[in-house]
Protein backbone atom coordinates (compact mmCIF):
# COMPACT_ATOMS: atom_id res chain seq x y z
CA UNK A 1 45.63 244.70 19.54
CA UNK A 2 43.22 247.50 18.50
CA UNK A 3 41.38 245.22 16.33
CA UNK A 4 40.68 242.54 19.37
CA UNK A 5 39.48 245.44 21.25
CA UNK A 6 37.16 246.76 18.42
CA UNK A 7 36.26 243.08 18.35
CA UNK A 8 35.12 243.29 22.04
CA UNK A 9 33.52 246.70 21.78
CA UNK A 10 31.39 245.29 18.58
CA UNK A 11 30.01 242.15 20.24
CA UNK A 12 28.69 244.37 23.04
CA UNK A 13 30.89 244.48 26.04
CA UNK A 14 32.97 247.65 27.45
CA UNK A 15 36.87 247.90 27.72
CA UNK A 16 38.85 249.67 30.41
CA UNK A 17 42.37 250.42 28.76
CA UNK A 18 45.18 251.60 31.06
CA UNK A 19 47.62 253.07 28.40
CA UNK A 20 49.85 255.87 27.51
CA UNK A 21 50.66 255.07 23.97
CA UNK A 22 49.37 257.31 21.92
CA UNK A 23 47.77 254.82 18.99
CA UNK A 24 45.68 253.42 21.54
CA UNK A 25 44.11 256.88 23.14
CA UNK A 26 43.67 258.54 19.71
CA UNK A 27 41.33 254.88 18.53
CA UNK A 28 39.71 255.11 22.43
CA UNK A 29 35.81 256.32 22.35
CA UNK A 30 36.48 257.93 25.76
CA UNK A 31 39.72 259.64 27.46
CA UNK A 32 40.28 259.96 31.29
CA UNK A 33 43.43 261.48 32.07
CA UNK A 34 44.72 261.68 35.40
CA UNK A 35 46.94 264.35 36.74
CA UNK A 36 48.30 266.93 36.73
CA UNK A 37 51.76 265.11 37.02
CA UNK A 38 53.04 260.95 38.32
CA UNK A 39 53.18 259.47 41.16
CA UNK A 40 52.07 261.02 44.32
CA UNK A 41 51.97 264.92 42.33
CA UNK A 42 48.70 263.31 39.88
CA UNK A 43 45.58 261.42 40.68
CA UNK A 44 43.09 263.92 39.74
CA UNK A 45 41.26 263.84 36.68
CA UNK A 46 42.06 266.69 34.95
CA UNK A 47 39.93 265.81 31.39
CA UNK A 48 37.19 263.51 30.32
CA UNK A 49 35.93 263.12 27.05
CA UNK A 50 36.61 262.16 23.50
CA UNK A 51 40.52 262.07 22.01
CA UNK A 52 39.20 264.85 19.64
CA UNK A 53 37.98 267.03 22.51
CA UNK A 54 41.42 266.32 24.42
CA UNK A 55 43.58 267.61 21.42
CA UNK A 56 41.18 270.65 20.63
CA UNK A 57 41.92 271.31 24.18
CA UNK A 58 45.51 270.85 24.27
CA UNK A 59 44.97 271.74 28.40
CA UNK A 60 46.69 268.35 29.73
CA UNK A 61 50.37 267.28 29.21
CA UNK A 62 48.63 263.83 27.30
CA UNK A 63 46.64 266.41 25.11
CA UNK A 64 49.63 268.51 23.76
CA UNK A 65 51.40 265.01 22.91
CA UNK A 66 48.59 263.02 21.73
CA UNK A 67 48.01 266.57 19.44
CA UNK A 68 51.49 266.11 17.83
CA UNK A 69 50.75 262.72 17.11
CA UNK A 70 47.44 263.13 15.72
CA UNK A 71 49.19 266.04 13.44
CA UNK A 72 47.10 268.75 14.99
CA UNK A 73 49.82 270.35 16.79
């Protein structure tokens, strides 16, 4: 699946990815993260910016865990 999106992304075109696996936000260009929790306790954005910012800031729930997977934790 990542290589169909780089695919996409090469010929020119944007992607909007709705995902929480953590493969697909460490290969993303651009985070949003919405929070600070689910449901009706999130819907804020609490970071934007690249997957390497988000782990160096380790200040969102998704950036601690996408940290450990990235081996940075």
């Amino acid at each position: 699946m990542l290589g169909l999106l780089d695919r996409i992304v090469d010929s020119g075109k944007s992607v909007i990815v709705i995902e929480h696996h953590q493969a697909v936000m460490a290969h993303a260009d651009w985070i949003i993260d919405l929070g600070p929790g689910a449901g009706h306790d999130g819907g804020r954005v609490v970071f934007e910016g690249t997957p390497a910012a988000l782990v160096a800031a380790r200040a969102t729930l998704t950036g601690q865990h996408l940290a450990t997977y990235v081996g940075a934790a």
